[in-house]
N, C-alpha and C. Protein backbone atom coordinates (compact mmCIF):
# COMPACT_ATOMS: atom_id res chain seq x y z
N UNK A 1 26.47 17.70 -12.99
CA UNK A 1 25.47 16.74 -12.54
C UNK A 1 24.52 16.44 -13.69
N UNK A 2 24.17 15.12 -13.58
CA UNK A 2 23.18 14.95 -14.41
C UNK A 2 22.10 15.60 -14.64
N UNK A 3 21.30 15.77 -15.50
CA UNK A 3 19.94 16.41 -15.70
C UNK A 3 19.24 15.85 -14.82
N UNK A 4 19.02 14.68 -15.14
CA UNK A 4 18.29 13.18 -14.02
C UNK A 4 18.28 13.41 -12.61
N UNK A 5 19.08 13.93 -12.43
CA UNK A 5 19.84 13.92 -10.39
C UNK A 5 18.70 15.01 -9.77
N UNK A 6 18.86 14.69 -8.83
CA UNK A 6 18.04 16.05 -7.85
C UNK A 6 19.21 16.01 -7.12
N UNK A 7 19.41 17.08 -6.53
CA UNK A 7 20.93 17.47 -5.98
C UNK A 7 21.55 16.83 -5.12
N UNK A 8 20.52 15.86 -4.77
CA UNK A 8 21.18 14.22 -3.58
C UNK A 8 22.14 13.88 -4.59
N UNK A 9 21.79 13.93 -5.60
CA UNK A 9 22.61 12.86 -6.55
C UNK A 9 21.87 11.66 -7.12
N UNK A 10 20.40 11.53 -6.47
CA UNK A 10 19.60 10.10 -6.68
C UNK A 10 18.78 10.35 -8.42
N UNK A 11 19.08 9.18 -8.57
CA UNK A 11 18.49 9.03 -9.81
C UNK A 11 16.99 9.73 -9.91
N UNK A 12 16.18 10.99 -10.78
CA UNK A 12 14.86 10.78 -10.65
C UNK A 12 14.28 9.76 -10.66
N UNK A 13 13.83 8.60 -11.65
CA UNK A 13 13.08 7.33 -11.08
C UNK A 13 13.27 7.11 -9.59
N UNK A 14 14.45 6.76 -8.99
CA UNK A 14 14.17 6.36 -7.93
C UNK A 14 13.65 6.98 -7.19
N UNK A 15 13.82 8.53 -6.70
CA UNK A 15 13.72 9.32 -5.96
C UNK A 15 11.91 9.34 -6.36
N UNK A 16 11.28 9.06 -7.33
CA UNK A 16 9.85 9.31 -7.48
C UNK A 16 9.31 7.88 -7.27
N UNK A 17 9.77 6.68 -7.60
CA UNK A 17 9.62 5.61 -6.90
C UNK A 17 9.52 5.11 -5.60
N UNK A 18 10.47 5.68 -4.92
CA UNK A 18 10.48 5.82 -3.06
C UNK A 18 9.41 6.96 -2.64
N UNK A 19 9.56 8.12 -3.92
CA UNK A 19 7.58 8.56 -2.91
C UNK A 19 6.65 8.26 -3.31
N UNK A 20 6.93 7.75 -3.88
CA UNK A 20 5.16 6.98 -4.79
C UNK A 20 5.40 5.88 -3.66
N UNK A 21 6.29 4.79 -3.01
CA UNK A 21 6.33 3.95 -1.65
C UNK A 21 6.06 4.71 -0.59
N UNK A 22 6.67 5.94 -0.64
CA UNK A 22 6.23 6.51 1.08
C UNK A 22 4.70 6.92 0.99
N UNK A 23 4.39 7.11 0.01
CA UNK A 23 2.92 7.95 -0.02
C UNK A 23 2.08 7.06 0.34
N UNK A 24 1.82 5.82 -0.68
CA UNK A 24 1.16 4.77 -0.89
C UNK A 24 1.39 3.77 0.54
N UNK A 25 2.29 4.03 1.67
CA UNK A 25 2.01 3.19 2.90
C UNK A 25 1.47 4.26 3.39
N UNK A 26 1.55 5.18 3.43
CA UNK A 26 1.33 6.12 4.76
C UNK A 26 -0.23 6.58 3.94
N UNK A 27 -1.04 6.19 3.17
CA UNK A 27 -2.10 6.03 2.57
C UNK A 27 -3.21 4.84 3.29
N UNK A 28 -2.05 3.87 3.17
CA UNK A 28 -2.50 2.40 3.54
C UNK A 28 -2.47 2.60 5.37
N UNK A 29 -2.08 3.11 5.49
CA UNK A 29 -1.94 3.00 7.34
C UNK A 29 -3.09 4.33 7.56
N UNK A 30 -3.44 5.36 6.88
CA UNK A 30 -4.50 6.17 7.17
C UNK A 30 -5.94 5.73 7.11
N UNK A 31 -6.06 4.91 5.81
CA UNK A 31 -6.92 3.71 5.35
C UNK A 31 -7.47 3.25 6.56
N UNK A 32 -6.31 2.59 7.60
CA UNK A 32 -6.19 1.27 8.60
C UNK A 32 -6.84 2.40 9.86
N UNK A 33 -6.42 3.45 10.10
CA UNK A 33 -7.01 3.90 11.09
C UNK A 33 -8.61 4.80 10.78
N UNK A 34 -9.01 5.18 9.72
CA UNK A 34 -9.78 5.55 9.01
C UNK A 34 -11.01 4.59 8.86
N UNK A 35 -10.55 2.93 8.97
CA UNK A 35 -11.79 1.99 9.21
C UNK A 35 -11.65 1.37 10.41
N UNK A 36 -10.86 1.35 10.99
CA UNK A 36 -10.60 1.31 12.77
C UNK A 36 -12.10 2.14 13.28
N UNK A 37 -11.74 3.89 13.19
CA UNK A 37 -12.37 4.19 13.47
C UNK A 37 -14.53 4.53 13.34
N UNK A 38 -14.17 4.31 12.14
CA UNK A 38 -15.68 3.78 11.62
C UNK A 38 -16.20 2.53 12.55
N UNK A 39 -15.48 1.80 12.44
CA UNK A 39 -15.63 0.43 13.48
C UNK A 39 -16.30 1.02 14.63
N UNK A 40 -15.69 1.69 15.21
CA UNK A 40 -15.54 2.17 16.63
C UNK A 40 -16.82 3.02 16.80
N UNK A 41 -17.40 4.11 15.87
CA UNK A 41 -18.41 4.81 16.27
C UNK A 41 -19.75 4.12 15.65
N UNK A 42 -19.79 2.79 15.54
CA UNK A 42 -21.12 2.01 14.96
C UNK A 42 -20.64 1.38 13.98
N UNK A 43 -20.03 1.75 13.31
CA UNK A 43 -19.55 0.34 11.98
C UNK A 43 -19.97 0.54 10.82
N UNK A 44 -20.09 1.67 10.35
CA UNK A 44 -21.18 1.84 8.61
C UNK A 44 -20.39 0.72 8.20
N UNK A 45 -20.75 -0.46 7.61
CA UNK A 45 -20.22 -1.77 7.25
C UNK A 45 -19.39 -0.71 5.75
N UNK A 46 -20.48 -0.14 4.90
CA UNK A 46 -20.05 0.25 3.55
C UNK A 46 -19.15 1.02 3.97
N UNK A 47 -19.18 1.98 4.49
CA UNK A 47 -17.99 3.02 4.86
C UNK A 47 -16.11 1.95 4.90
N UNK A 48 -16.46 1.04 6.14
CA UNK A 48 -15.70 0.66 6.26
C UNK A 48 -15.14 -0.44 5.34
N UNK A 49 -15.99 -1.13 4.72
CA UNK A 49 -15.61 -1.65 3.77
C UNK A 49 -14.62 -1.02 2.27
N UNK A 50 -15.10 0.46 2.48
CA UNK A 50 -14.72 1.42 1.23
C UNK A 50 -13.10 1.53 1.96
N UNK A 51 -12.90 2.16 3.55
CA UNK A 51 -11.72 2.08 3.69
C UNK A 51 -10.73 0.98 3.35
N UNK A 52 -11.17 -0.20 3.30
CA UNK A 52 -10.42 -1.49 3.63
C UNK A 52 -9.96 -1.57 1.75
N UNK A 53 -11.06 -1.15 1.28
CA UNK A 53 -10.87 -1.40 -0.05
C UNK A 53 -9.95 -0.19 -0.31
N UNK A 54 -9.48 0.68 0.03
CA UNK A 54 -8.66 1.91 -0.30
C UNK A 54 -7.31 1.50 -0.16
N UNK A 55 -7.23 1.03 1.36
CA UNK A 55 -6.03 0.38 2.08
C UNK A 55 -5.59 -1.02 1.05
N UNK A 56 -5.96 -1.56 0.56
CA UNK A 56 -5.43 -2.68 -0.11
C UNK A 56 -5.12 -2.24 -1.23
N UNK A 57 -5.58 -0.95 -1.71
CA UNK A 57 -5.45 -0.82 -3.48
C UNK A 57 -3.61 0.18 -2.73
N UNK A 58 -3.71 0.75 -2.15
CA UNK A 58 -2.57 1.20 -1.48
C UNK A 58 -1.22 0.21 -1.40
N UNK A 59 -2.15 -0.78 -0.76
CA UNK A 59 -0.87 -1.76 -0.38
C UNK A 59 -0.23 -2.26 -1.80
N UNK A 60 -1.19 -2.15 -2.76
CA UNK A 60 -0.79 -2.88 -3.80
C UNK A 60 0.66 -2.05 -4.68
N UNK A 61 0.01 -0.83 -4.73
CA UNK A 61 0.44 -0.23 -5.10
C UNK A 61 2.25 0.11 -4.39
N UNK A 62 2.14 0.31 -2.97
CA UNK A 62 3.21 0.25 -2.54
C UNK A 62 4.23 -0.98 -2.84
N UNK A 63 3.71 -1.96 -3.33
CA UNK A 63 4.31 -3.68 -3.31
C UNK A 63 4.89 -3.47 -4.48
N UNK A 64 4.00 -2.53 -5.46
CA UNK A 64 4.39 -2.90 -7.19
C UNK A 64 6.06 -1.68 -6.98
N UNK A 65 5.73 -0.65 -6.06
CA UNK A 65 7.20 0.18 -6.69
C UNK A 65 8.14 -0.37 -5.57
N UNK A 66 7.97 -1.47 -4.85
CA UNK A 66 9.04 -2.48 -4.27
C UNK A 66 9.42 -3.07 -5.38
N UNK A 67 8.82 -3.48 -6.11
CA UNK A 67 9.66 -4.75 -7.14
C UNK A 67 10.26 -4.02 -8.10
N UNK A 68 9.84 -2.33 -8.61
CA UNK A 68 10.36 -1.73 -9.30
C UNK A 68 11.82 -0.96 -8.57
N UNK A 69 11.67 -1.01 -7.36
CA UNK A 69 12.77 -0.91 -7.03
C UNK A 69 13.78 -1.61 -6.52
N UNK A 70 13.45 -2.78 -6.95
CA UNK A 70 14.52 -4.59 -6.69
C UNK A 70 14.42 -4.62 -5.37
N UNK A 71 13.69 -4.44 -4.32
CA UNK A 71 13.48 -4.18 -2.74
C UNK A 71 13.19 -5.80 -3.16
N UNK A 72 12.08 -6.28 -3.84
CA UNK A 72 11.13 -8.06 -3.21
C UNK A 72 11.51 -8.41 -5.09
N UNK A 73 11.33 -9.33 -5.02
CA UNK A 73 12.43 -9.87 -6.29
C UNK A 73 10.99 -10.17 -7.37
N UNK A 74 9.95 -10.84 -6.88
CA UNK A 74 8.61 -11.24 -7.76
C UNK A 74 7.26 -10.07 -7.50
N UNK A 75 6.53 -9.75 -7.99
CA UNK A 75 5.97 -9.55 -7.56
C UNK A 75 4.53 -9.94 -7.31
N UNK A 76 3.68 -10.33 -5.95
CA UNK A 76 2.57 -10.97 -5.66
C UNK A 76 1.49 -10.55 -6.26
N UNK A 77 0.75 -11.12 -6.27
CA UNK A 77 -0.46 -11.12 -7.28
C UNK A 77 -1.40 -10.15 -6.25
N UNK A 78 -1.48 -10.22 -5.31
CA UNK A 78 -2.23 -9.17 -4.90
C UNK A 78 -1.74 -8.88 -3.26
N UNK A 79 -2.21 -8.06 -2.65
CA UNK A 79 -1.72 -7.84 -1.53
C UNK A 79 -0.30 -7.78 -1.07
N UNK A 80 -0.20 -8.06 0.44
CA UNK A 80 1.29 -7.92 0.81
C UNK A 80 2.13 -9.75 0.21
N UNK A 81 3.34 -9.33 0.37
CA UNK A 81 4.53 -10.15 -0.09
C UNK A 81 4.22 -11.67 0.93
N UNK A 82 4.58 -12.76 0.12
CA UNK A 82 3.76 -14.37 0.93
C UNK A 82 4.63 -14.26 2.12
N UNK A 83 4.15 -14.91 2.90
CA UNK A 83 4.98 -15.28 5.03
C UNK A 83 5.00 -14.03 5.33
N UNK A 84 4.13 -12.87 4.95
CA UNK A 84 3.79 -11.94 6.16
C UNK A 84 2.35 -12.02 6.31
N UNK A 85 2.61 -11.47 7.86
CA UNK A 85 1.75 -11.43 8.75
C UNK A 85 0.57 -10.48 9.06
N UNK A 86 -0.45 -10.61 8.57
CA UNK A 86 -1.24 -9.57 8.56
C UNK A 86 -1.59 -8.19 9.95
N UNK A 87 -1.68 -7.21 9.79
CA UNK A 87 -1.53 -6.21 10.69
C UNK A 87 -2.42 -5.96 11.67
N UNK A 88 -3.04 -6.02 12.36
CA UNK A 88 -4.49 -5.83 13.23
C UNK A 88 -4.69 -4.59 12.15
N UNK A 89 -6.13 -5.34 11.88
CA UNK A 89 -6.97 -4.22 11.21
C UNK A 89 -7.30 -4.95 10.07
N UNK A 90 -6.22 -6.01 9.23
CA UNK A 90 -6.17 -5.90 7.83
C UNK A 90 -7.45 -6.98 8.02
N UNK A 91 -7.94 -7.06 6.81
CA UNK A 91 -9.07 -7.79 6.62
C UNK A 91 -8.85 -8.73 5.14
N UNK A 92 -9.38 -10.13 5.33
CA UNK A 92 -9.50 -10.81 4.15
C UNK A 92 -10.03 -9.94 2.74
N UNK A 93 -9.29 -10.25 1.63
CA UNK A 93 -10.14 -9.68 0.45
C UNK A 93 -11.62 -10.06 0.26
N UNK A 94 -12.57 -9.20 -0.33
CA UNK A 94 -13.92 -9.47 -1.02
C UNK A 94 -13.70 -10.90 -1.32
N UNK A 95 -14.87 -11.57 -1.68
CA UNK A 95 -15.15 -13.08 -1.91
C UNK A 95 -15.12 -12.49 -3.51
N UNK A 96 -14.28 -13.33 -4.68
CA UNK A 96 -14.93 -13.11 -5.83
C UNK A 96 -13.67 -12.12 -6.50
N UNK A 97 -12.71 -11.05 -5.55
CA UNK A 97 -11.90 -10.70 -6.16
C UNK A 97 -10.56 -10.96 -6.17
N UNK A 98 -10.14 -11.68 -5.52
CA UNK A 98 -8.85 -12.41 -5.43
C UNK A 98 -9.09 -13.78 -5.59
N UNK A 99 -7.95 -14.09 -6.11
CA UNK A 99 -8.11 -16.13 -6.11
C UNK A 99 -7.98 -16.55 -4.66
C-alpha cells in the first residue's frame, strides 16, 4: 500500500479534505443552533451576530474543500453555491462585506 493510503485505501488529501467538510458543516449547523438559541433567551444582538459570523466563515470554508474535491465545479465568492436556498436561521451577510 501506498504510504499516502490510510488502510481504506483513500488517498490522504482526500480523506483530510472530507474532514475538514464534515467538520466545517457540522461547525456551521452548531453556529445555526448556537444563535437560534441566543435569539430565544433575549437576543444579545452581538452574541448572535458573532454566531452568524462563525457559521458563514464555516460555510465558506466547507464550499472551498467542495471545489477541492471536484464535488461544485467553480467556486462562489462567498457563501453557499448560487440556486440554493437559504436554511431557517441563515441570515443576510453584514452590509459592507460581501458585494
Amino acid at each position: 500500500m501506498d504510504a499516502g493510503e490510510h488502510t481504506t485505501g483513500t488517498r490522504d488529501e482526500h480523506y483530510n479534505l472530507v474532514s475538514i467538510l464534515y467538520h466545517a458543516l457540522q461547525a456551521a449547523d452548531s453556529c445555526d443552533r448556537y444563535a437560534l438559541d441566543a435569539e430565544a433567551s433575549g437576543g444579545d444582538e452581538q452574541l448572535v451576530g458573532f454566531y452568524r459570523e462563525a457559521q458563514m466563515v464555516q460555510m465558506q470554508v466547507a464550499e472551498r474543500a467542495k471545489v477541492l474535491l471536484g464535488i461544485i465545479e467553480s467556486p462562489p465568492e462567498f457563501g453557499p453555491p448560487p440556486g440554493t436556498e437559504p436554511r431557517r436561521g441563515d441570515v443576510p451577510p453584514p452590509p459592507g462585506e460581501f458585494p
